[in-house]
Protein backbone atom coordinates (compact mmCIF):
# COMPACT_ATOMS: atom_id res chain seq x y z
CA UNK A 1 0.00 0.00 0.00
CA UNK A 2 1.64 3.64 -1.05
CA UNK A 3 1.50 6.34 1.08
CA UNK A 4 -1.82 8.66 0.55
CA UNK A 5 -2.59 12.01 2.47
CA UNK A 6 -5.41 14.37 1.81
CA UNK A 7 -3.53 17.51 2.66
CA UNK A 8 -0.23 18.57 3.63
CA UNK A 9 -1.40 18.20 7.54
CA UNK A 10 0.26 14.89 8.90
CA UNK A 11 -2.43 12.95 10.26
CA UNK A 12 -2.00 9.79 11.91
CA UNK A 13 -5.02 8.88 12.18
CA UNK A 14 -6.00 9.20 8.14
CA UNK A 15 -7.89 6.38 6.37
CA UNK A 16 -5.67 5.52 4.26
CA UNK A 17 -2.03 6.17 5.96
CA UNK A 18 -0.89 3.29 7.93
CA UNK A 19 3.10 3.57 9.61
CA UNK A 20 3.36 0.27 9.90
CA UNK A 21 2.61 -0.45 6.02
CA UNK A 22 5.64 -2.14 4.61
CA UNK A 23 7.94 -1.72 7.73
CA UNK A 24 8.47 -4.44 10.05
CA UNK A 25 6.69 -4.18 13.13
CA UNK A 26 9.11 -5.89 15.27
CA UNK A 27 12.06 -8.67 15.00
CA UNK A 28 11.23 -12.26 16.85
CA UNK A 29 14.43 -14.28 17.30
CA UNK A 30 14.56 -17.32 15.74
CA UNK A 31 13.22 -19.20 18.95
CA UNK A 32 10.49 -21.57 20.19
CA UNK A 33 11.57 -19.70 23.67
CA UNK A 34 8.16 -17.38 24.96
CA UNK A 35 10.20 -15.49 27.12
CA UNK A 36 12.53 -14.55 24.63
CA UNK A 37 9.65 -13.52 22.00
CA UNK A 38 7.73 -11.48 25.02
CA UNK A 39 10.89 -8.97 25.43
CA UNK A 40 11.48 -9.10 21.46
CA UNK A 41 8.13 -7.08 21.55
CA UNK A 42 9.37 -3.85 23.57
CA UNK A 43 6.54 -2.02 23.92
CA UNK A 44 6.41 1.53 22.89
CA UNK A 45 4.82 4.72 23.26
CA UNK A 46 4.62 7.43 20.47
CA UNK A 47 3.07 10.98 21.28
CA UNK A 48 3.36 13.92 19.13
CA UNK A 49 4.04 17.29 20.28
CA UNK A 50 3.70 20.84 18.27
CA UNK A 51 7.51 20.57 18.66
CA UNK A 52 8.35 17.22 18.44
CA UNK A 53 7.71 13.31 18.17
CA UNK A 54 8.63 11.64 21.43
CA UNK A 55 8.85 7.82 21.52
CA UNK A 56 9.59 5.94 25.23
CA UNK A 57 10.57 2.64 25.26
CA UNK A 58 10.06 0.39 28.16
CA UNK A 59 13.59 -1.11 28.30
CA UNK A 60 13.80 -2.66 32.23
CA UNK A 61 17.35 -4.76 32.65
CA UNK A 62 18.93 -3.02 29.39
CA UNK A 63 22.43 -1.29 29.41
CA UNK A 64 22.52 2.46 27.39
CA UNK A 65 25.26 0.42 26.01
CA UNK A 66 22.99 -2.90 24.24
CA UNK A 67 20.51 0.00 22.94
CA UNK A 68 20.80 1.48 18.98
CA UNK A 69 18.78 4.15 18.01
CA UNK A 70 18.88 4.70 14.14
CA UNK A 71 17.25 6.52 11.06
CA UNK A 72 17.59 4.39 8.17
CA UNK A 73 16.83 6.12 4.49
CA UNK A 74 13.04 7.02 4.14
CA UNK A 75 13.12 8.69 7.22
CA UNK A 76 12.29 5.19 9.26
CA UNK A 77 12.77 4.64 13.29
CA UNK A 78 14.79 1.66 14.35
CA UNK A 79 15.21 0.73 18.28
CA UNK A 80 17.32 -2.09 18.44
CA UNK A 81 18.85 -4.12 21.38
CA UNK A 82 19.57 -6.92 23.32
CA UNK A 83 19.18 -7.91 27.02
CA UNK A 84 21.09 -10.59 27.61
CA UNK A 85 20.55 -13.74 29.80
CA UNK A 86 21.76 -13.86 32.94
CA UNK A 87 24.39 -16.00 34.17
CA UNK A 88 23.89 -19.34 35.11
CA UNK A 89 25.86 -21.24 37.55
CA UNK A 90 26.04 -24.96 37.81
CA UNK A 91 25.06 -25.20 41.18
CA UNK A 92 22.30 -22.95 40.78
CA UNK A 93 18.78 -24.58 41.17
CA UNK A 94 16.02 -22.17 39.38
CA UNK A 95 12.48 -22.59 40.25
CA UNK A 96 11.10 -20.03 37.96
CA UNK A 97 12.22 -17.91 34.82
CA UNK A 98 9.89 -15.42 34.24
CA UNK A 99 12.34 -12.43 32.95
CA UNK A 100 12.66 -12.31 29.44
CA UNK A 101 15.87 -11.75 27.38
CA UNK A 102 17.13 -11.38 23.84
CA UNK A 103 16.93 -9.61 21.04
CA UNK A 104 14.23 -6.40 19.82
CA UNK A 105 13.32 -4.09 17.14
CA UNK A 106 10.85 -1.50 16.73
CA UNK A 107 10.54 0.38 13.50
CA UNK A 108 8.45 3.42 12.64
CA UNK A 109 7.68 5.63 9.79
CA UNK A 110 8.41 9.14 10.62
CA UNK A 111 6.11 12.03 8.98
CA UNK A 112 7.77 14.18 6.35
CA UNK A 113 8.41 17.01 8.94
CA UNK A 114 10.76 15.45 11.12
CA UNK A 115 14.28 16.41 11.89
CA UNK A 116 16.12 13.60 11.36
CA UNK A 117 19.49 14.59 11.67
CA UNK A 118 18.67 16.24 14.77
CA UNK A 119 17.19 12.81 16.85
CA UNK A 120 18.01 12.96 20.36
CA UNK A 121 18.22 9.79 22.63
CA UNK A 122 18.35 9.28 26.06
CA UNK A 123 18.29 6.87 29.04
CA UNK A 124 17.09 6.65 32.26
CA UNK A 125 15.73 4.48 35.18
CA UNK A 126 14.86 1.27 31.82
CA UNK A 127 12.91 4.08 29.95
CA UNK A 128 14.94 5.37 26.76
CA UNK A 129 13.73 8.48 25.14
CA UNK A 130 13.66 9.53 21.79
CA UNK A 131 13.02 12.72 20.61
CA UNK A 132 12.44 13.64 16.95
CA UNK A 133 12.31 17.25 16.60
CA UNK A 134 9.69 18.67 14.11
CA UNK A 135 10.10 21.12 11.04
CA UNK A 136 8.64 24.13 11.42
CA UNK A 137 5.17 24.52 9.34
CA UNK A 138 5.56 27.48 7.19
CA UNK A 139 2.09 29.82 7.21
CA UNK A 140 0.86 30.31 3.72
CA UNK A 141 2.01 33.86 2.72
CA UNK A 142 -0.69 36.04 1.73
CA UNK A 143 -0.77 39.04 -0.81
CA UNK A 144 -3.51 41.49 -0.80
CA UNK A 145 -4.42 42.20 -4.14
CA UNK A 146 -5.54 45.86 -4.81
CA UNK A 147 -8.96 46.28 -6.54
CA UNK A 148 -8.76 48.75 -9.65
CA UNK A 149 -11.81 50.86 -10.91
């Protein structure tokens, strides 16, 4: 499906304008393992302001360090990562496992007016934050005309 809008005004919520179409929703390891698919599906939150898009990903267990925020060509959204499994000793006698690990993406379409060379990212308490700044909407000029006669 191509991408239709009505007017110039981004609108999320348009009929035909889906930001998923065409862009993988989300990267499931090649596992049978539950746990592992749970965390592949971070869950995250998108809200628009007039300045910018802000996305916050719940990221709980997960180093700055195992986190990639990118903005591949087409202006798309990729949070990437890994939390890896921890350590298991020999000796160690586990009753339950209910922590997931392994590996995520997220991918979203951003609007037209987005920044994307000026994407901020940041991290704090498992939350990372990404900002997307918007472009400025330019107000259509308008000329009076002066009525001869």
């Amino acid at each position: 499906m191509s991408l239709v809008r009505r007017s110039n005004v981004f609108d999320p919520f348009a009929d035909f304008w889906d930001p998923f179409d065409g862009v993988l929703r989300s990267l499931v390891p090649a596992t049978s393992d539950r746990d592992t698919a749970a965390f592949a599906n971070a869950r995250v939150d998108w809200k628009e302001t007039p300045e910018s898009h802000v996305f916050k990903a719940d990221l709980p267990g997960v180093k700055k360090e195992e986190v990639k925020v990118e903005v591949e060509e087409g202006n798309v959204l990729v949070i990437s990562g890994q939390r890896s499994k921890e350590k298991e000793d020999k000796n160690d006698k586990w009753h339950r496992v209910e922590r997931s690990s392994g590996q995520f993406m997220r991918r979203f379409r951003l609007p037209e007016n987005a920044k994307v060379d000026q994407v901020k990212a940041s991290m704090e308490n498992g939350v990372l934050t990404v900002t997307v700044p918007k472009a400025e909407v330019k107000k259509a000029e308008v000329k009076a005309i002066e009525i001869s006669g």
